[in-house]
C-alpha atoms as a PDB file:
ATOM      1  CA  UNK A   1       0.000   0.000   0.000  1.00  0.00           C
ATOM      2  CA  UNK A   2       3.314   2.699   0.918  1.00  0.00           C
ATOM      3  CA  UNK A   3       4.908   1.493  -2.953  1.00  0.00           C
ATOM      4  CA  UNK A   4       1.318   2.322  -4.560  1.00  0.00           C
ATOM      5  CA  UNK A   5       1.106   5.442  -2.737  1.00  0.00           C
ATOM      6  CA  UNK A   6       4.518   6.525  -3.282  1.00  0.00           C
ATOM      7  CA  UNK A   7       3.948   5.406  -7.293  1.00  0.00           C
ATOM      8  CA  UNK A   8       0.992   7.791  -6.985  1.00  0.00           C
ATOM      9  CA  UNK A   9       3.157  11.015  -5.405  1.00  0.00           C
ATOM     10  CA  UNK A  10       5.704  10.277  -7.531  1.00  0.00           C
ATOM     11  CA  UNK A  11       3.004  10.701 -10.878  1.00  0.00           C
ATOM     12  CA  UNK A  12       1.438  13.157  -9.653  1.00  0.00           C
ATOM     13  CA  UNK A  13       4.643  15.352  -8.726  1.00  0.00           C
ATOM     14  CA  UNK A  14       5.649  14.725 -12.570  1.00  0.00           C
ATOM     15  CA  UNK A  15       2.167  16.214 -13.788  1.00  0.00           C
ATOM     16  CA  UNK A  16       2.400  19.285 -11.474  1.00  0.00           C
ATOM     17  CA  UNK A  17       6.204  19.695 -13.413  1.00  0.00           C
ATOM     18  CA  UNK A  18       4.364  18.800 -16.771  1.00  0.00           C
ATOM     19  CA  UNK A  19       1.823  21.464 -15.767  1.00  0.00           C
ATOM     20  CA  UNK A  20       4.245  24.196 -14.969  1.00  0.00           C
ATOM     21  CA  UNK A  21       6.759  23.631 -17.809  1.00  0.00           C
ATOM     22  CA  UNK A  22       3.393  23.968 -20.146  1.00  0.00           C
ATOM     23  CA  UNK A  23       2.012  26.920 -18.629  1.00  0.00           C
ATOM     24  CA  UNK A  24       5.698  28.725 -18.245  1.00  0.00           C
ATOM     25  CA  UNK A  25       5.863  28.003 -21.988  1.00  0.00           C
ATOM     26  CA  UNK A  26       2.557  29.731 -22.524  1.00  0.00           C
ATOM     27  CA  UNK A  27       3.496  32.472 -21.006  1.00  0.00           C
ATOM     28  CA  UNK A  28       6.867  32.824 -22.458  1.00  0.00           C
ATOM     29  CA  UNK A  29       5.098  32.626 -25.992  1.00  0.00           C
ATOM     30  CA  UNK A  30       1.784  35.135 -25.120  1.00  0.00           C
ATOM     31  CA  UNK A  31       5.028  37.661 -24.089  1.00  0.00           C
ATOM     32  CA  UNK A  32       6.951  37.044 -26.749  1.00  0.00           C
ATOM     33  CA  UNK A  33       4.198  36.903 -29.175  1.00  0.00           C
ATOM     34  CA  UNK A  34       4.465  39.769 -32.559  1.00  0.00           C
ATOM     35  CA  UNK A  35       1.858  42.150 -32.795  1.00  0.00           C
ATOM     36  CA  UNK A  36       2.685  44.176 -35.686  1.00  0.00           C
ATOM     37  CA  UNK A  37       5.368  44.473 -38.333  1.00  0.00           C
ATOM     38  CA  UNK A  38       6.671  47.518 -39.584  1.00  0.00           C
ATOM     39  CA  UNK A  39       8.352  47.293 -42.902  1.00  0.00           C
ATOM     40  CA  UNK A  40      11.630  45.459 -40.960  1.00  0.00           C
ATOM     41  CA  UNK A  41      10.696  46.059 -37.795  1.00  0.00           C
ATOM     42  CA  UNK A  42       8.514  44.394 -35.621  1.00  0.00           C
ATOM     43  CA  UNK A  43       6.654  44.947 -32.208  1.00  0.00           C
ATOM     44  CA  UNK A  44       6.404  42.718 -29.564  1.00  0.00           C
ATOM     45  CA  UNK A  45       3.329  42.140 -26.516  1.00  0.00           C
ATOM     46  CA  UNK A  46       6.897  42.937 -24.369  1.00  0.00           C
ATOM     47  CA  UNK A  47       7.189  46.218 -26.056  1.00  0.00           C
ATOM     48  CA  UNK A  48       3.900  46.767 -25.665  1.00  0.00           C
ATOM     49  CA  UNK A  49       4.030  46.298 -22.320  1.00  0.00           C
ATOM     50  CA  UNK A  50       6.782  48.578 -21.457  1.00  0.00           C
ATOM     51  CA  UNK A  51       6.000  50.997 -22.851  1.00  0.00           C
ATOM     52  CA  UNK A  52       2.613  50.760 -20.657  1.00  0.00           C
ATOM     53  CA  UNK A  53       4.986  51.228 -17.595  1.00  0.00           C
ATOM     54  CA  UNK A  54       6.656  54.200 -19.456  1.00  0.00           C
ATOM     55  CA  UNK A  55       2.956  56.315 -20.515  1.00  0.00           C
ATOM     56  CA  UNK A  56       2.218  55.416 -16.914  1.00  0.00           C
ATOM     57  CA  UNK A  57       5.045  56.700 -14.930  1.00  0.00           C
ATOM     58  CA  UNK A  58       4.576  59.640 -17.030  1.00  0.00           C
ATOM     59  CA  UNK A  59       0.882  60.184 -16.710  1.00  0.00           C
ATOM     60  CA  UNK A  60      -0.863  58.083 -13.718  1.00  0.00           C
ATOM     61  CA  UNK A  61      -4.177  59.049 -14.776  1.00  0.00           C
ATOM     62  CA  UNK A  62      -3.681  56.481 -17.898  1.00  0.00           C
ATOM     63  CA  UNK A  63      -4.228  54.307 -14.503  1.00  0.00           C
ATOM     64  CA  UNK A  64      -7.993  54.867 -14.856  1.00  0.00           C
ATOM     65  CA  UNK A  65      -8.562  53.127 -18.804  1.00  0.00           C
ATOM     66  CA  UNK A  66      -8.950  49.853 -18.412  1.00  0.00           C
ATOM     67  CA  UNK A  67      -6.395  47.297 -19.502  1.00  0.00           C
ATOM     68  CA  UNK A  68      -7.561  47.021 -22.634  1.00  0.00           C
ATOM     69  CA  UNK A  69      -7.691  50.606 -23.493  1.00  0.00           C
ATOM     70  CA  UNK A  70      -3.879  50.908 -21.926  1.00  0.00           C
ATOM     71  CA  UNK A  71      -2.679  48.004 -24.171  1.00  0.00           C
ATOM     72  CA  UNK A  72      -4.477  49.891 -27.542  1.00  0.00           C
ATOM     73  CA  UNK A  73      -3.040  53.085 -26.251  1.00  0.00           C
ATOM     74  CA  UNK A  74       0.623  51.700 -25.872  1.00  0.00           C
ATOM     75  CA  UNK A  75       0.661  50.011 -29.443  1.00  0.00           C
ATOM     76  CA  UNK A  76      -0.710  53.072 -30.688  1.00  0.00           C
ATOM     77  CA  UNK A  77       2.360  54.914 -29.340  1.00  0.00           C
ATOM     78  CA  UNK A  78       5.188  52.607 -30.206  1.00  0.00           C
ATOM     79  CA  UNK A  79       3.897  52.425 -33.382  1.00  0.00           C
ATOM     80  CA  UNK A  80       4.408  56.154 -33.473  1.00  0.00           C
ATOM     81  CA  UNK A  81       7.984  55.911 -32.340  1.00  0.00           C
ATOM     82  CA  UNK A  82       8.820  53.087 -34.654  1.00  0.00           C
ATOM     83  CA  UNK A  83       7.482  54.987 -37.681  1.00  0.00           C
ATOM     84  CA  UNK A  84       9.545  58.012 -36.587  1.00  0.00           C
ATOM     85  CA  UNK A  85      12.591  55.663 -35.527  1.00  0.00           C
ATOM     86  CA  UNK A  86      12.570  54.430 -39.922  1.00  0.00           C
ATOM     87  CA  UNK A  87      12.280  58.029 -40.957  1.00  0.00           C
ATOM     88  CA  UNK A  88      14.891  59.778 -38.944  1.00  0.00           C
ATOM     89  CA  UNK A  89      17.185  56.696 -39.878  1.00  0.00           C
ATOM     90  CA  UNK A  90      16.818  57.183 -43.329  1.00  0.00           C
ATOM     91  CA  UNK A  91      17.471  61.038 -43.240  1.00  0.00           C
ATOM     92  CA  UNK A  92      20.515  61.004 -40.623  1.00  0.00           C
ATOM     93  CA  UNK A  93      23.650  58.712 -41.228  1.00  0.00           C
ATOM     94  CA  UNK A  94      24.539  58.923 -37.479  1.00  0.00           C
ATOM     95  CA  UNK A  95      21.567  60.215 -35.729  1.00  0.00           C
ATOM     96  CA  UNK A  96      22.567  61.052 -31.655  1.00  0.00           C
ATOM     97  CA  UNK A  97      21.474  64.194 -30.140  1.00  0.00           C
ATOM     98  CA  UNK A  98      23.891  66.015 -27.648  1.00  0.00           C
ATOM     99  CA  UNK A  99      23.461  64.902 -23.818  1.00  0.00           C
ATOM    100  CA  UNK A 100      22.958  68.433 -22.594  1.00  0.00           C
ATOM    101  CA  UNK A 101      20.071  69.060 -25.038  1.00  0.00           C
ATOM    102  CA  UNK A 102      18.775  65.896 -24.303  1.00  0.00           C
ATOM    103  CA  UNK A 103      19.166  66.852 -20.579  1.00  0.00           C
ATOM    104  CA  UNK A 104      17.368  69.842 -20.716  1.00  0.00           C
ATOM    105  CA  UNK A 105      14.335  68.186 -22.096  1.00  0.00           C
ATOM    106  CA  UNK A 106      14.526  65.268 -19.599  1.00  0.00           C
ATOM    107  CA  UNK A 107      14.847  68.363 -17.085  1.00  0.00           C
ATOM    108  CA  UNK A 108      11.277  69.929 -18.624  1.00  0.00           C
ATOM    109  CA  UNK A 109       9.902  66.442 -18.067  1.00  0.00           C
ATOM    110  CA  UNK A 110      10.455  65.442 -14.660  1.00  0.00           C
ATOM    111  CA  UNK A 111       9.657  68.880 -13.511  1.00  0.00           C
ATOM    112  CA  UNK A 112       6.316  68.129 -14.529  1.00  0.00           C
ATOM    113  CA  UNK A 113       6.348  65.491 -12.167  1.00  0.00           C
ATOM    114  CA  UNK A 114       7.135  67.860  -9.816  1.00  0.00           C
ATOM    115  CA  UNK A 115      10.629  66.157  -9.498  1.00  0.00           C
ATOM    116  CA  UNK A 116      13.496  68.390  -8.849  1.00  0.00           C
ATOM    117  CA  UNK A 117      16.487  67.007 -10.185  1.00  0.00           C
ATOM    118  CA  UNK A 118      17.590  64.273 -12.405  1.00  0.00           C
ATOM    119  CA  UNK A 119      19.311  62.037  -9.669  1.00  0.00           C
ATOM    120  CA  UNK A 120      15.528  62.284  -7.822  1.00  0.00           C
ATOM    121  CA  UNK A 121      13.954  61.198 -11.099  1.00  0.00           C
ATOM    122  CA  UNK A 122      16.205  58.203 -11.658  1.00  0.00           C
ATOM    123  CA  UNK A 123      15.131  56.715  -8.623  1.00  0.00           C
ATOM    124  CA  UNK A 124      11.727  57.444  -9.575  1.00  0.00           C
ATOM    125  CA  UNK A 125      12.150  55.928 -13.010  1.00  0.00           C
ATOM    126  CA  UNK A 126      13.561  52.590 -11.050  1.00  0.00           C
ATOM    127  CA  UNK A 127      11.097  52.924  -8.617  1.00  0.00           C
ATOM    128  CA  UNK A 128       8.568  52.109 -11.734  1.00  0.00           C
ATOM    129  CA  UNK A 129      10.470  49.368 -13.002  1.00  0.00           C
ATOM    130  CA  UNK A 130      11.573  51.694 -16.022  1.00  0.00           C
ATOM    131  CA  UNK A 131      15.528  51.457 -17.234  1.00  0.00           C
ATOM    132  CA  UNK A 132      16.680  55.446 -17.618  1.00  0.00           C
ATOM    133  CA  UNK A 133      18.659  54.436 -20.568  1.00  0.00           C
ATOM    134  CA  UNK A 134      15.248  53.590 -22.543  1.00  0.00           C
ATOM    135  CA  UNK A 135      13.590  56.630 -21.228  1.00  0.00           C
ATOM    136  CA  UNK A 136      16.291  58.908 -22.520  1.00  0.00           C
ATOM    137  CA  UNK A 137      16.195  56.746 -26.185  1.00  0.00           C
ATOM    138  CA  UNK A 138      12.887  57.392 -26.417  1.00  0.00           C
ATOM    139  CA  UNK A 139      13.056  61.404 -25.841  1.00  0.00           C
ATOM    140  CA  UNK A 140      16.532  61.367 -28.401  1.00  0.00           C
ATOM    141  CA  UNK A 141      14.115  59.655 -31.094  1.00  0.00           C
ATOM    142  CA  UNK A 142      11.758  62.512 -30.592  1.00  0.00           C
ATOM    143  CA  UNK A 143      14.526  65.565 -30.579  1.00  0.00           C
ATOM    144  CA  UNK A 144      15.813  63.809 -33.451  1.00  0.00           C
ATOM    145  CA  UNK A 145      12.301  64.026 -35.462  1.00  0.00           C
ATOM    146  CA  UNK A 146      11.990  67.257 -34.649  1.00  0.00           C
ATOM    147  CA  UNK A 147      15.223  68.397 -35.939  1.00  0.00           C
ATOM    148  CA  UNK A 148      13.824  66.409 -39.045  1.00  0.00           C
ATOM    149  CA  UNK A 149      10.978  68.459 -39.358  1.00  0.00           C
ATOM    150  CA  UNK A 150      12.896  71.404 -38.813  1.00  0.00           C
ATOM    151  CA  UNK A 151      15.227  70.446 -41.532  1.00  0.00           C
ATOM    152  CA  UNK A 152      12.465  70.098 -44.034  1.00  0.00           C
ATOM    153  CA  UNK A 153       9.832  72.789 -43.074  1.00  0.00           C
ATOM    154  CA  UNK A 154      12.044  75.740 -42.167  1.00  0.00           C
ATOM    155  CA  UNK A 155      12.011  77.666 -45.022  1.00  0.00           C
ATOM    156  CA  UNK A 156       8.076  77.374 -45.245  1.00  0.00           C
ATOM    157  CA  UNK A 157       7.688  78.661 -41.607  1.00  0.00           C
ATOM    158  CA  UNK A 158       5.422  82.072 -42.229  1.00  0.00           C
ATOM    159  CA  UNK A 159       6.000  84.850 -39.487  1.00  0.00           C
ATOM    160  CA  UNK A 160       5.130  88.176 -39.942  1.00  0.00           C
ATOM    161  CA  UNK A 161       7.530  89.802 -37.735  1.00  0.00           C
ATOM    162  CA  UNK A 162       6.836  93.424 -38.467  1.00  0.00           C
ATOM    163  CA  UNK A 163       2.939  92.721 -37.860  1.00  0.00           C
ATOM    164  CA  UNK A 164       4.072  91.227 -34.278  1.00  0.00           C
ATOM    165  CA  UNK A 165       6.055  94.144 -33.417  1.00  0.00           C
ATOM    166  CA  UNK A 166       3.459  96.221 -34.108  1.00  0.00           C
ATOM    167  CA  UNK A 167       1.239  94.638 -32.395  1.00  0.00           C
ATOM    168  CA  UNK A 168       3.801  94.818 -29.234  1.00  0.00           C
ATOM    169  CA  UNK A 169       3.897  98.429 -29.455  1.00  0.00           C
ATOM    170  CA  UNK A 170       0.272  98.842 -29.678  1.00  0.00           C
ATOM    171  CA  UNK A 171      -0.683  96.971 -26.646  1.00  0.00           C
ATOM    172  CA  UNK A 172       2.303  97.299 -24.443  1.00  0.00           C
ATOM    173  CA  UNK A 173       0.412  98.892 -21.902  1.00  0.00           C
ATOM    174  CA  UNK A 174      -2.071  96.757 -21.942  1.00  0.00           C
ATOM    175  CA  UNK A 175      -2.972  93.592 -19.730  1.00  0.00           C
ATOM    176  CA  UNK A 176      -2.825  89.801 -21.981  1.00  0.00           C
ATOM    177  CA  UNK A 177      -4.884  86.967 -21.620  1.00  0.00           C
ATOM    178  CA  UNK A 178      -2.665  83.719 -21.050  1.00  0.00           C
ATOM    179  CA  UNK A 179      -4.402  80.101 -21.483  1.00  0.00           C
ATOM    180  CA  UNK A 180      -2.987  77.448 -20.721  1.00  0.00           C
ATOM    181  CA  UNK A 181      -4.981  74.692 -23.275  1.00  0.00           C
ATOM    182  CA  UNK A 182      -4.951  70.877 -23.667  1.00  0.00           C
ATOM    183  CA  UNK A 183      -5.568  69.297 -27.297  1.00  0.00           C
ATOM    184  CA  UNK A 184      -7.407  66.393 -28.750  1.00  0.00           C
ATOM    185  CA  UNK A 185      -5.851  66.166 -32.220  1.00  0.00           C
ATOM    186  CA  UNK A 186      -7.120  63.684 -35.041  1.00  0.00           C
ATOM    187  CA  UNK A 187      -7.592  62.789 -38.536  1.00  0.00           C
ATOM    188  CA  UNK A 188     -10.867  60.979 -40.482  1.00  0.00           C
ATOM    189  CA  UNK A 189     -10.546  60.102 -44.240  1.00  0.00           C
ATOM    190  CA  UNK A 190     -13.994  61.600 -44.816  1.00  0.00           C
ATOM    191  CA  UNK A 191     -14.757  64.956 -43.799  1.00  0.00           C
ATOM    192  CA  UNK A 192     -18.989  63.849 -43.836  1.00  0.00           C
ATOM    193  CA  UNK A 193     -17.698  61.629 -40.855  1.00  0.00           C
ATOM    194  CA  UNK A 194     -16.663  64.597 -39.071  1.00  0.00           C
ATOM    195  CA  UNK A 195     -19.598  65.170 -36.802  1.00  0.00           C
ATOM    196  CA  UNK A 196     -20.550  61.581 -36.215  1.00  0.00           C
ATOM    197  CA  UNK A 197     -16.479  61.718 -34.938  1.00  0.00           C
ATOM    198  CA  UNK A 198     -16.993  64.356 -33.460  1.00  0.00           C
ATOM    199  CA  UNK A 199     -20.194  63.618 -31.207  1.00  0.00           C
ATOM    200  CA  UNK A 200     -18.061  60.191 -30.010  1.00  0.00           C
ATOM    201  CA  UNK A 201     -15.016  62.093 -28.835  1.00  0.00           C
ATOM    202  CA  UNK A 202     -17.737  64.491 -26.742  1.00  0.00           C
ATOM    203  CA  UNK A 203     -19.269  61.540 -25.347  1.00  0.00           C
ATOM    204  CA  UNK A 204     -16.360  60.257 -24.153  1.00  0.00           C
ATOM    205  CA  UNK A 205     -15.162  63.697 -22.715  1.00  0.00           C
ATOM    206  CA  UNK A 206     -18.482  63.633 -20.981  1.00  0.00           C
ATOM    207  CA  UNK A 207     -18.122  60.408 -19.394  1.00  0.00           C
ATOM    208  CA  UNK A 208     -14.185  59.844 -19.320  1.00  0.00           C
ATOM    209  CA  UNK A 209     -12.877  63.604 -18.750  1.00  0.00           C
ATOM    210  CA  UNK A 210     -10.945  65.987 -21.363  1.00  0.00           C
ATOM    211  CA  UNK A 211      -7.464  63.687 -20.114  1.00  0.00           C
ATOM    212  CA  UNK A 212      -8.461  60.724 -20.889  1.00  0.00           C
ATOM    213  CA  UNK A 213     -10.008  61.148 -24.018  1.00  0.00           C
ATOM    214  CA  UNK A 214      -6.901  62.297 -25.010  1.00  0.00           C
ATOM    215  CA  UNK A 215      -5.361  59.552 -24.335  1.00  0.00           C
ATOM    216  CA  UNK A 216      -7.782  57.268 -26.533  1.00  0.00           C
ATOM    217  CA  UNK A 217      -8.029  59.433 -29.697  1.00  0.00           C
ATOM    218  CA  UNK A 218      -5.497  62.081 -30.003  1.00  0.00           C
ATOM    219  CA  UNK A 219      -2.841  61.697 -32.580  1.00  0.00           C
ATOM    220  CA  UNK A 220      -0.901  63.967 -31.218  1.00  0.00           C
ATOM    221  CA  UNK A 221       2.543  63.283 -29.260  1.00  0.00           C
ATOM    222  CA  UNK A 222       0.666  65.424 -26.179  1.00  0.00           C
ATOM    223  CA  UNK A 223      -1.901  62.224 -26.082  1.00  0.00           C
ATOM    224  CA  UNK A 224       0.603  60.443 -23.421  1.00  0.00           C
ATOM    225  CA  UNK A 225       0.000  62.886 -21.311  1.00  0.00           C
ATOM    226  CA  UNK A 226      -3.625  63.566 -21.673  1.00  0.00           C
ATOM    227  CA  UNK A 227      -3.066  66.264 -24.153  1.00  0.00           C
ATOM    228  CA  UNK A 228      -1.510  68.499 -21.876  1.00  0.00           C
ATOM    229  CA  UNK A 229       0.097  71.360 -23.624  1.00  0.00           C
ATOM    230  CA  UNK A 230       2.008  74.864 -21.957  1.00  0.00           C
ATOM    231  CA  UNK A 231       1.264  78.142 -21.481  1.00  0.00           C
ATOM    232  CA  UNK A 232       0.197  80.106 -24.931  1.00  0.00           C
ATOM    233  CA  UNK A 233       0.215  83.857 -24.564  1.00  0.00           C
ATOM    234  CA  UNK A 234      -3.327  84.901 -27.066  1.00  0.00           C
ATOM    235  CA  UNK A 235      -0.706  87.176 -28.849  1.00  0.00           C
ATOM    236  CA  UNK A 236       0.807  84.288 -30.072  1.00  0.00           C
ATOM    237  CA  UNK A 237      -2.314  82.663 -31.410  1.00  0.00           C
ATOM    238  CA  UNK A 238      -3.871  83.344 -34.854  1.00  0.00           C
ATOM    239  CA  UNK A 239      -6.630  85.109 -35.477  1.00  0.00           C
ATOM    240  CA  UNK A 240      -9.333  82.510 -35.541  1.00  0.00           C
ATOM    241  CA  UNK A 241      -7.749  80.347 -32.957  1.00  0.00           C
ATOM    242  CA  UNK A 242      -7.467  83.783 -30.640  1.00  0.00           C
ATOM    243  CA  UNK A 243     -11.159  84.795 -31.459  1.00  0.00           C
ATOM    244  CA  UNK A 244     -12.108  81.125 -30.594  1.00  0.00           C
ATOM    245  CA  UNK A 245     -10.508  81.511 -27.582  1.00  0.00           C
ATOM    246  CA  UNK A 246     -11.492  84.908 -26.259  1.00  0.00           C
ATOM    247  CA  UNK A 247     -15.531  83.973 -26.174  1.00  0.00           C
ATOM    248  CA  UNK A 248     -14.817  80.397 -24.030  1.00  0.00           C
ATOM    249  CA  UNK A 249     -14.224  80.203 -20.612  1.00  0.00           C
ATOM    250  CA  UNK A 250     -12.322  78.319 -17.884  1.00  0.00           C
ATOM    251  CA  UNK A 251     -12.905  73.910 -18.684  1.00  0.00           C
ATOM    252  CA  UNK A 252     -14.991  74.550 -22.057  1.00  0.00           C
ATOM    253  CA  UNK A 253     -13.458  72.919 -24.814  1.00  0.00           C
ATOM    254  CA  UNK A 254     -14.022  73.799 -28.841  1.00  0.00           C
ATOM    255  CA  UNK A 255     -15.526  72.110 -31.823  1.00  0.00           C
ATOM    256  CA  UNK A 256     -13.169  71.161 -34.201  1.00  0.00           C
ATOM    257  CA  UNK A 257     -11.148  73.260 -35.864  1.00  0.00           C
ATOM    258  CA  UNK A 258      -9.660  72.365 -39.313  1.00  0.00           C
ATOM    259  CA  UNK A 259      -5.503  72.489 -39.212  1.00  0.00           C
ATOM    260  CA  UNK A 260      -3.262  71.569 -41.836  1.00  0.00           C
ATOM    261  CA  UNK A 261      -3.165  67.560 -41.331  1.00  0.00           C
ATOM    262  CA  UNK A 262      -6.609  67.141 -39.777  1.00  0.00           C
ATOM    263  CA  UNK A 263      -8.610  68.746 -36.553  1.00  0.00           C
ATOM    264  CA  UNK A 264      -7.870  70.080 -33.647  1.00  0.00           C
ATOM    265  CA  UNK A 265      -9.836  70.572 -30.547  1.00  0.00           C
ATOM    266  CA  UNK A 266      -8.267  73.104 -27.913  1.00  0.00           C
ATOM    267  CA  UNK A 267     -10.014  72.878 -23.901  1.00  0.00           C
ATOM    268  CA  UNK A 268      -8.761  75.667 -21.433  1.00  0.00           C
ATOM    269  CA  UNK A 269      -7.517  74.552 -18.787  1.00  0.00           C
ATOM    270  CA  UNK A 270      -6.584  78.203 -17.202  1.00  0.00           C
ATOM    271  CA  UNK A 271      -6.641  82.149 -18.384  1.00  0.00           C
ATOM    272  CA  UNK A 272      -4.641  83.927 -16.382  1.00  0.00           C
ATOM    273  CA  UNK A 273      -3.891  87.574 -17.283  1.00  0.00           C
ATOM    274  CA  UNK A 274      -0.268  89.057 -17.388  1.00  0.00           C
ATOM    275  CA  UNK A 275       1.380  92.053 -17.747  1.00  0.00           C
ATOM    276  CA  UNK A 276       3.358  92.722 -21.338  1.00  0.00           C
ATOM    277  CA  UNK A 277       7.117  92.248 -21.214  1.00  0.00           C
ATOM    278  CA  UNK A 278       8.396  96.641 -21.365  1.00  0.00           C
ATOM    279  CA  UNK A 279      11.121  95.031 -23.561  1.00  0.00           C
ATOM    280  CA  UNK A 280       9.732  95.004 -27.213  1.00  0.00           C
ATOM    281  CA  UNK A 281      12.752  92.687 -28.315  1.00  0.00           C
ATOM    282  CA  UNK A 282      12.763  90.199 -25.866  1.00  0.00           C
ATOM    283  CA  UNK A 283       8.445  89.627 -26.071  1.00  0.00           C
ATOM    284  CA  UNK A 284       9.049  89.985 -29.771  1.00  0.00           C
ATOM    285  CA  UNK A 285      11.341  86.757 -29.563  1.00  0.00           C
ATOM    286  CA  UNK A 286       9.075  84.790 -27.613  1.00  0.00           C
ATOM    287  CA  UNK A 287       6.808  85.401 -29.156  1.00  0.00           C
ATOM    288  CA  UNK A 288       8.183  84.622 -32.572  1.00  0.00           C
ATOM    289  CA  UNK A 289       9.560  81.133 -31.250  1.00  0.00           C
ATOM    290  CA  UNK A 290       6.276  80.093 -29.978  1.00  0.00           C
ATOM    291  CA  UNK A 291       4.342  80.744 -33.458  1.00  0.00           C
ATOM    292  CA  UNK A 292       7.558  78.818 -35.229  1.00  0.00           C
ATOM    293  CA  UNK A 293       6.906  76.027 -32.623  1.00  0.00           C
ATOM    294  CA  UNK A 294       3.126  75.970 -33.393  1.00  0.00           C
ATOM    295  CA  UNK A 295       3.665  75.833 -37.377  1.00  0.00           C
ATOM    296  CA  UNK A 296       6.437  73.284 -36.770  1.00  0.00           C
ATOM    297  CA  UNK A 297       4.141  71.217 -34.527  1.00  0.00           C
ATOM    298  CA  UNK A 298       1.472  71.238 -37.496  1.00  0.00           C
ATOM    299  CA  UNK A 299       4.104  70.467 -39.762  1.00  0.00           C
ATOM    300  CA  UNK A 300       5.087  67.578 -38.049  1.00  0.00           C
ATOM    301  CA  UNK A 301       1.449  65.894 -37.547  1.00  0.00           C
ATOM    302  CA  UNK A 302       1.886  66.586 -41.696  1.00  0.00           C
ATOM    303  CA  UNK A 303       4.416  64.759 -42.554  1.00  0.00           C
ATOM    304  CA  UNK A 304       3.568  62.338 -40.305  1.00  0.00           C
ATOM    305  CA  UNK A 305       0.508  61.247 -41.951  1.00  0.00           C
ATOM    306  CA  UNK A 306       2.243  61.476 -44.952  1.00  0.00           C
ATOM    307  CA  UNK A 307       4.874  58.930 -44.078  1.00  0.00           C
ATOM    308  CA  UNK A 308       2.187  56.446 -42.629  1.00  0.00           C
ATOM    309  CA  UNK A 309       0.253  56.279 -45.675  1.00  0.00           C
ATOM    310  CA  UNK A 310       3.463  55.036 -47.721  1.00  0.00           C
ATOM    311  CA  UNK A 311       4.770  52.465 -45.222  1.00  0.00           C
ATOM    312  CA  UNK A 312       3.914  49.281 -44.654  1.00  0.00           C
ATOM    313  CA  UNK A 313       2.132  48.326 -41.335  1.00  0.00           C
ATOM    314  CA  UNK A 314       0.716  44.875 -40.585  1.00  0.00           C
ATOM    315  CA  UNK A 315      -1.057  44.080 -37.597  1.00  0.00           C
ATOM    316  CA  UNK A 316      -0.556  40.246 -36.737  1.00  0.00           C
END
């Protein structure tokens, strides 16, 4: 009766190995498994999933999708970076951005956080499970796109600098409205679908919050972080966008508003009202770099689209 019962331990020990081995191997091959396959590169449920850490240490309220809105949201991104990645290697023989510029924008990013230095936001980085090293990759693939952009689209940047100054002059005096805006940016191959699009992303504002809707349907690189964007002085606005602006108040959000390379939808956030700068040169500057950055940013949405439509994507 102690052989038989032994005989039986000893079987039923092997199946619980059998068992384990099999479901280790399933795991192994759900991780490893290939989503999607872009021209001669390919992305992996692992890449996938780190970059899920990654949006999330940068924006904990991509906490509140559910899992499989933060999976979509993730392949949605890396895709992004992937396309940009083939791109900026076909433009640049030895692309590599400096480490101080690189710095300095790591700098505007964990000061978001409300992190003060970068030893502090290491920690907080391993904290999360995320290696710095892939952090700062990821922000050199974007500086490097951007000086892509810039490379191509400079000489079609339009700024009426005289028109600015004047402006300046005019209104120095005077007291400026300040917003500080979030965006929902997208694209729809039929403009007839616009308000059917439209009414969806407002539902989902409605039930999910301006944030999070960002998250879902912006194509915009500000969707990782709920479409957050800076301070924008209304002098440095167009004139429709700064006549938009002007009649909304404080969490109101617009209907779309046709940009080169799709919609846009602008919320504010804040309006805050400052004093003008008494130094015409130095407001003129600022203000001249932030409408270069706005055309630039428009530019890069663009080419972007452009790009995607003549590469090859398949989703496995």
């Amino acid at each position: 009766m102690d052989g038989l019962s032994k005989m039986i331990k000893d079987k039923f020990f092997i199946f619980l190995v059998c068992i384990f081995f099999i479901f280790n191997q399933a795991c192994a091959s759900i991780e490893n498994k290939i989503l999607v396959k872009i021209e001669n590169e390919i992305i992996s449920t692992i890449d996938v999933n780190n970059e899920s850490k990654y949006l999330i240490t940068l924006n904990k309220n991509i906490q509140k999708l559910d899992q499989q809105e933060i999976f979509e949201l993730s392949k949605k991104s890396i895709i992004r970076e992937k396309i940009k990645e083939i791109e900026i290697n076909k433009n640049f023989k030895n692309p590599k951005i400096p480490d101080k510029f690189l710095e300095q924008i790591l700098r505007n990013i964990y000061q978001t956080l409300e992190i003060n230095d970068l030893s502090s936001f290491k920690e907080y980085l391993k904290t999360n499970n995320i290696d710095y090293e892939y952090v700062k990759n990821k922000i050199q693939t974007e500086a490097l796109w951007n000086e892509l952009i810039m490379k191509i689209y400079s000489s079609k940047i339009k700024i009426n600098v005289n028109e600015i100054k004047q402006s300046i002059i005019k209104n120095s005096n005077n007291l400026s409205k300040s917003y500080l805006l979030s965006e929902i940016s997208f694209e729809i191959s039929k403009t007839k679908e616009l308000d059917s699009y439209f009414e969806k992303i407002r539902e989902t504002i409605k039930n999910k919050g301006f944030s999070n809707t960002a998250l879902t349907y912006s194509t915009s690189n500000t969707s990782s972080v709920g479409g957050q964007l800076d301070w924008i002085e209304e002098d440095s606005l167009n004139e429709n966008l700064k006549g938009i602006l002007s009649k909304m108040k404080k969490n109101e959000f617009t209907n779309p508003i046709t940009v080169p390379g799709g919609f846009l939808i602008l919320k504010i956030d804040e309006i805050k009202k400052i004093k003008k700068n008494k130094n015409i040169e130095q407001e003129l500057k600022k203000i001249i770099n932030i409408k270069r950055n706005i055309q630039l940013n428009q530019f890069s949405k663009m080419y972007f689209n452009k790009i995607k439509k003549n590469i090859q994507i398949n989703e496995l």
